[in-house]
N, C-alpha and C. Protein backbone atom coordinates (compact mmCIF):
# COMPACT_ATOMS: atom_id res chain seq x y z
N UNK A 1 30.05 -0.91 -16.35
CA UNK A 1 28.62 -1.06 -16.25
C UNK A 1 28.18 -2.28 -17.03
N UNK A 2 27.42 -3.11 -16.29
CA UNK A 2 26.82 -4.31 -16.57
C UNK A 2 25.72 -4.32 -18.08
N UNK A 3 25.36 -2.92 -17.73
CA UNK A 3 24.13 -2.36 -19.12
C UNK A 3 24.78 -1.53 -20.01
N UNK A 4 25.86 -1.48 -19.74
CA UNK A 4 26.58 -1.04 -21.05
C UNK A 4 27.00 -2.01 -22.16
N UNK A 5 27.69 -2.67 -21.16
CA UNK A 5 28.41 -3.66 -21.57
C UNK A 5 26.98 -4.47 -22.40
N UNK A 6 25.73 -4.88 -21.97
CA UNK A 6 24.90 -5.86 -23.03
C UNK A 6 24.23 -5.20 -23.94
N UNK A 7 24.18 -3.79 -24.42
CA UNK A 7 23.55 -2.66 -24.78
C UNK A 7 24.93 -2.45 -26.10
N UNK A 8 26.08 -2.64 -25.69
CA UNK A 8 27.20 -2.06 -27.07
C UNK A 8 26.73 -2.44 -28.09
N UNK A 9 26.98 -3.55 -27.94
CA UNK A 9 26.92 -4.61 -29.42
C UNK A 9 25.79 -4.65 -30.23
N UNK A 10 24.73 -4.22 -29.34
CA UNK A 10 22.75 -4.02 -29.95
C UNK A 10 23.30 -2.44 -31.04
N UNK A 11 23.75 -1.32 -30.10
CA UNK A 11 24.04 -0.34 -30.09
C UNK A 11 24.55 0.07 -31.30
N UNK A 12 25.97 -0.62 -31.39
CA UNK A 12 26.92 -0.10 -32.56
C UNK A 12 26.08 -0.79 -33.70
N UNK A 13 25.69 -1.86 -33.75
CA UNK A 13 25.05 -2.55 -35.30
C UNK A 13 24.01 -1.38 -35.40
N UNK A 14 23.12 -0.99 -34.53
CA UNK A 14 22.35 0.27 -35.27
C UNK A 14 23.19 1.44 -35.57
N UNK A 15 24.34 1.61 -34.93
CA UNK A 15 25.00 2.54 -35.52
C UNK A 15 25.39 3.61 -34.35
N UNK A 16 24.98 3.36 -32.95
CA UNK A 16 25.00 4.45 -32.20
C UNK A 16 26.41 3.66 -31.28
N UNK A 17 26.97 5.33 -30.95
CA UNK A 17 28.69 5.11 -30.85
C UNK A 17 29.04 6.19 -29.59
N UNK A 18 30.14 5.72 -28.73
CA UNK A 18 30.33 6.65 -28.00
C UNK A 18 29.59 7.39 -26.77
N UNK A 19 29.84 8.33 -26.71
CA UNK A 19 29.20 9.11 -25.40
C UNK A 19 27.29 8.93 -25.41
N UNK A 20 26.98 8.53 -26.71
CA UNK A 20 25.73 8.29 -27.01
C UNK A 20 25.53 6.98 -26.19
N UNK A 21 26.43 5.71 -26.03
CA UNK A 21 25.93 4.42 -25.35
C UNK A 21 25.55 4.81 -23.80
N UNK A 22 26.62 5.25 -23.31
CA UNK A 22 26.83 5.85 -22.01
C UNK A 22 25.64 6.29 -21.59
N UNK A 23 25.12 7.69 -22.49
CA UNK A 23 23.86 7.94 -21.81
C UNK A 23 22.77 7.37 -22.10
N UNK A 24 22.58 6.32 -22.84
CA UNK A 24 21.63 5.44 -22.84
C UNK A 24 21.68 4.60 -22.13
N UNK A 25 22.50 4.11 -21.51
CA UNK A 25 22.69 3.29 -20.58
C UNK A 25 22.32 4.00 -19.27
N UNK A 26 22.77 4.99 -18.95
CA UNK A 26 22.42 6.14 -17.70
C UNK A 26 21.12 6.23 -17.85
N UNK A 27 20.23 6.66 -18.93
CA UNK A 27 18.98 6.78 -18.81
C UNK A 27 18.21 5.55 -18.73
N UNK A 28 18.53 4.46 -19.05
CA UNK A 28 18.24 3.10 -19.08
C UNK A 28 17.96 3.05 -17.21
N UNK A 29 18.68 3.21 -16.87
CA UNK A 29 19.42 2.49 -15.21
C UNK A 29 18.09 3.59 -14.85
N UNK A 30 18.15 4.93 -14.83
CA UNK A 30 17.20 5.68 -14.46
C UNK A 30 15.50 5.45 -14.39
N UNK A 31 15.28 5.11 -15.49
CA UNK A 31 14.27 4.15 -15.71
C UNK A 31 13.75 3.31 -15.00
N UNK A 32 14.61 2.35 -14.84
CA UNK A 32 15.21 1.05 -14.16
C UNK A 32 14.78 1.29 -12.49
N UNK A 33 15.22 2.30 -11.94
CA UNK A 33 15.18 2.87 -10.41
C UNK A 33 13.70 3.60 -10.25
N UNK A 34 13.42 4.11 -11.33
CA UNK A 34 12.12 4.84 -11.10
C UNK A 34 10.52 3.89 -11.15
N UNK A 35 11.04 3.21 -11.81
CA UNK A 35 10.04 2.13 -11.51
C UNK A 35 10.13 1.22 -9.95
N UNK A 36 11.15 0.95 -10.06
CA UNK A 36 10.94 0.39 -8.74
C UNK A 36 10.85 0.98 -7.31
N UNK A 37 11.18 2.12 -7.55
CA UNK A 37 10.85 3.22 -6.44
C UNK A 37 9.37 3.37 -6.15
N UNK A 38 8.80 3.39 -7.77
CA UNK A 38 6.87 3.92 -8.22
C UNK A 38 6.38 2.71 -7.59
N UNK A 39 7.16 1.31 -7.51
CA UNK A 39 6.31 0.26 -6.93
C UNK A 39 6.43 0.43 -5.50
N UNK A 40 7.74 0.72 -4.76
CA UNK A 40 7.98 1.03 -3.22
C UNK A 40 6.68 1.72 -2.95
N UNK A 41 6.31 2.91 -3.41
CA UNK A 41 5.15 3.91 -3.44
C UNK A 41 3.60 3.30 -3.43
N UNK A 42 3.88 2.78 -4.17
CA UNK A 42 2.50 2.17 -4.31
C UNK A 42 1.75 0.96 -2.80
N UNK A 43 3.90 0.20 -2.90
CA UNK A 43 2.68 -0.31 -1.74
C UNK A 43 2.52 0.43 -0.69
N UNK A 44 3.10 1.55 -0.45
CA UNK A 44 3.00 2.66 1.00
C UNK A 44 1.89 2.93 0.69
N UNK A 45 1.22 2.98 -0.37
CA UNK A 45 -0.09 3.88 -0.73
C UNK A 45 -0.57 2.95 -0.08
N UNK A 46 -0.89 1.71 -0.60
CA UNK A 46 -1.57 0.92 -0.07
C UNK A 46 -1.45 0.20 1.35
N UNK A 47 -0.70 0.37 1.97
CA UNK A 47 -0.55 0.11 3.64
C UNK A 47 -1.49 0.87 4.25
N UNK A 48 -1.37 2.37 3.44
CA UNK A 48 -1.85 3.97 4.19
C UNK A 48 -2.99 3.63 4.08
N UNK A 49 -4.09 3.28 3.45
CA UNK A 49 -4.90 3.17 3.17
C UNK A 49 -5.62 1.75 3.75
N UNK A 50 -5.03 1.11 4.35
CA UNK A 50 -5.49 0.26 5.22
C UNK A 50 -5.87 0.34 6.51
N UNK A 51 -4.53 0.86 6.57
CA UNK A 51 -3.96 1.53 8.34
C UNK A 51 -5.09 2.72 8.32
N UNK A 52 -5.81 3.11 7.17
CA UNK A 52 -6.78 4.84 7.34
C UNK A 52 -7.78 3.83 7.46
N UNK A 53 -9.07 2.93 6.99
CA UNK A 53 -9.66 2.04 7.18
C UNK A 53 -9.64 1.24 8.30
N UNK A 54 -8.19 0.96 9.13
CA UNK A 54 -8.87 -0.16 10.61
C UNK A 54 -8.58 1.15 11.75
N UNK A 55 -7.93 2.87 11.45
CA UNK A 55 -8.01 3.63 12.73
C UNK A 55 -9.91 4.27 12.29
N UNK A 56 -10.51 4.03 11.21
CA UNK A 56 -11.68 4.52 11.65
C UNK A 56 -12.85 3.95 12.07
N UNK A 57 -12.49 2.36 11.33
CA UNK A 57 -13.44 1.48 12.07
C UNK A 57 -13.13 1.53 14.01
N UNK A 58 -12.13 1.64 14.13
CA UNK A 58 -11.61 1.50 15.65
C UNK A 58 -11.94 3.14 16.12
N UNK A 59 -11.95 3.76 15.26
CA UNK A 59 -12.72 5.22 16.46
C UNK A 59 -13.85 5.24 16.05
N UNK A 60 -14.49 4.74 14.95
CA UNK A 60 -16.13 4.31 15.50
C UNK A 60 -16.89 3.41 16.04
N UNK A 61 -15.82 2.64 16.59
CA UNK A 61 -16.67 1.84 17.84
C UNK A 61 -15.99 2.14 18.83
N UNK A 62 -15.07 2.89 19.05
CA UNK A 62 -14.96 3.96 20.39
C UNK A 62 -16.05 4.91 20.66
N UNK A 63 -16.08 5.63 19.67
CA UNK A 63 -17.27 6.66 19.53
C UNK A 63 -18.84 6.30 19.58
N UNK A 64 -19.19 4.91 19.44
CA UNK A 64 -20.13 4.27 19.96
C UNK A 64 -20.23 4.01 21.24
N UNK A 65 -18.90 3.42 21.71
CA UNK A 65 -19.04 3.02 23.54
C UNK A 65 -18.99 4.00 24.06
N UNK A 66 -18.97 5.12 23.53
CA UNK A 66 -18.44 6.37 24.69
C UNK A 66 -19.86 7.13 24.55
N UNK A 67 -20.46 7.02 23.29
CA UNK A 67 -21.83 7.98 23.23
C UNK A 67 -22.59 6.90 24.25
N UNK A 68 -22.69 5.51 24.34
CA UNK A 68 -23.63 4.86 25.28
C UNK A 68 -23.23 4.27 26.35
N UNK A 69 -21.82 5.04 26.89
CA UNK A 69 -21.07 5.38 28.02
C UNK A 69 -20.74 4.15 28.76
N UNK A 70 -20.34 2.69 27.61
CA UNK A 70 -19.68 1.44 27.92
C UNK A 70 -18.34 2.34 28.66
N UNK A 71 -17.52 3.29 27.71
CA UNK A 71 -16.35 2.94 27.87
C UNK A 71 -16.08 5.14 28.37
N UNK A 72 -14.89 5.53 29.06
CA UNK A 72 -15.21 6.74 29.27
C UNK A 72 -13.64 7.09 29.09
N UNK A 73 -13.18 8.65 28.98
CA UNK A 73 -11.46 8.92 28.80
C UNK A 73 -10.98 9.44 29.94
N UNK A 74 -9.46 8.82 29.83
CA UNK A 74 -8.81 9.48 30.82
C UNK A 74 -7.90 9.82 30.11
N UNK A 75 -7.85 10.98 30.02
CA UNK A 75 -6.74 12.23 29.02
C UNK A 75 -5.10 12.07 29.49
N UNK A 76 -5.18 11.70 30.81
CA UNK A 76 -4.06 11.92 31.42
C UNK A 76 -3.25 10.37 30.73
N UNK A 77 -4.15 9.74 31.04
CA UNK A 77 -3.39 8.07 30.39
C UNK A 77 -3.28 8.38 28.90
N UNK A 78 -4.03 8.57 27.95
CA UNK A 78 -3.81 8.74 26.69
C UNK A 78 -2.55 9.53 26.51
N UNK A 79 -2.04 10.32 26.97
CA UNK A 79 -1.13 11.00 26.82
C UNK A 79 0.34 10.37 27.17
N UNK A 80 -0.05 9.71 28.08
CA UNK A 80 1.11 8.98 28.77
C UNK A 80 1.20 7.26 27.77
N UNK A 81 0.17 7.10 27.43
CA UNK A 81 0.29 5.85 26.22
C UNK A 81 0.89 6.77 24.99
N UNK A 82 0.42 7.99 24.84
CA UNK A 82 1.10 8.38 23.42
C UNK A 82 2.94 8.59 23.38
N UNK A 83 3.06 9.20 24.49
CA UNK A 83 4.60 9.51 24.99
C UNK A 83 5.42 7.98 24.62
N UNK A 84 4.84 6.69 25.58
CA UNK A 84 5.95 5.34 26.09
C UNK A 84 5.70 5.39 24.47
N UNK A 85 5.04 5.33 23.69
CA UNK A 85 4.96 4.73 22.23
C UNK A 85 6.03 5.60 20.85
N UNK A 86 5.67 6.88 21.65
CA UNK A 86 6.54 7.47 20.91
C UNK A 86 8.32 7.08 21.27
N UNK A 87 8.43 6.75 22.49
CA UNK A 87 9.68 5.92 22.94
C UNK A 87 10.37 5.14 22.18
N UNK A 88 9.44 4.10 22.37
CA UNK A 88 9.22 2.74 21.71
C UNK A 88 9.59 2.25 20.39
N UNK A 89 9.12 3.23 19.82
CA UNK A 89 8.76 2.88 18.37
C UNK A 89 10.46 3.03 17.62
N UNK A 90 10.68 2.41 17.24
CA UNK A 90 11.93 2.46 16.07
C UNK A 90 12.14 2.95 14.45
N UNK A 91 11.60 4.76 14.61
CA UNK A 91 11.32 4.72 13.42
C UNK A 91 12.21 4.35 12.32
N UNK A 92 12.95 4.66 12.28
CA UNK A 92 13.93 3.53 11.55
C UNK A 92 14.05 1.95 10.75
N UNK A 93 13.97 1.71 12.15
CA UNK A 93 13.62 0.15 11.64
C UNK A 93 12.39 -0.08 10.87
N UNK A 94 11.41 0.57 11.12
CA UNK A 94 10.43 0.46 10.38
C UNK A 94 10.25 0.88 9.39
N UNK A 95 10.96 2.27 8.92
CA UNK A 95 10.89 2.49 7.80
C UNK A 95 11.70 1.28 6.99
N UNK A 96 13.01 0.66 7.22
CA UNK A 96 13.87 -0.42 6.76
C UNK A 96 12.74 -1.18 6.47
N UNK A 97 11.93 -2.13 7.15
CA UNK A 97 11.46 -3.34 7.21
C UNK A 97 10.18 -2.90 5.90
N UNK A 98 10.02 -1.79 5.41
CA UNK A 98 9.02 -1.51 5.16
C UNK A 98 9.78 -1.36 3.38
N UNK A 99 10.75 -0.98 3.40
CA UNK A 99 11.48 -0.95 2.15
C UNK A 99 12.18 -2.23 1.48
N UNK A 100 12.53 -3.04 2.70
CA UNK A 100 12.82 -4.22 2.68
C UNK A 100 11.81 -5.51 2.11
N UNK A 101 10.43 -5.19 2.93
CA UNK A 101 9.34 -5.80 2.07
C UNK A 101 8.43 -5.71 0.77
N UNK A 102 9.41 -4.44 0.42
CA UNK A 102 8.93 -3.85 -0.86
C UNK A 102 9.67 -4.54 -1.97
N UNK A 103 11.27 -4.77 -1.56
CA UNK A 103 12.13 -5.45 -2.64
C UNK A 103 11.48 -6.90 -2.51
């Protein structure tokens, strides 16, 4: 271990020896991952929260054209756009690209 190894030498001059470096080093690394996980998180928070902001601006100006009957539904197509999309979509990859832009 890379954090062991720069952590000994700090370590033993204070006096701490043995199975004691190890798990300071383990809890170190732990640390280490949990933060950067808390930042992965954060920006999902903040995507979610975008993506919740442009689907309500966009169903209230649906919900405008449809109360003053610009625009009208066809249930049968919505359904059939929800299906090809659910196809489509790569959840996978997206979750990747999304973890990927986090590092």
């Amino acid at each position: 271990m890379i954090l062991r190894e720069l952590l000994e030498p700090l370590l033993r001059a204070l006096g701490v020896q043995g199975v004691s470096v190890v798990a300071l080093a383990v809890l170190l690394s732990v640390a280490l991952y949990a933060h950067k996980i808390s930042t992965v998180g954060g920006l999902a928070v903040s995507a979610g929260s975008t993506v919740r902001h442009d689907l309500q601006v966009v169903a209230l100006v649906l919900a405008v054209l449809l109360f003053l009957g610009v625009a009208s539904l066809d249930m049968a197509r919505i359904q059939e756009l929800i299906y090809l999309a659910q196809q489509r979509v790569e959840w996978g990859a997206l979750l990747e690209r999304l973890i990927s832009f986090a590092n």
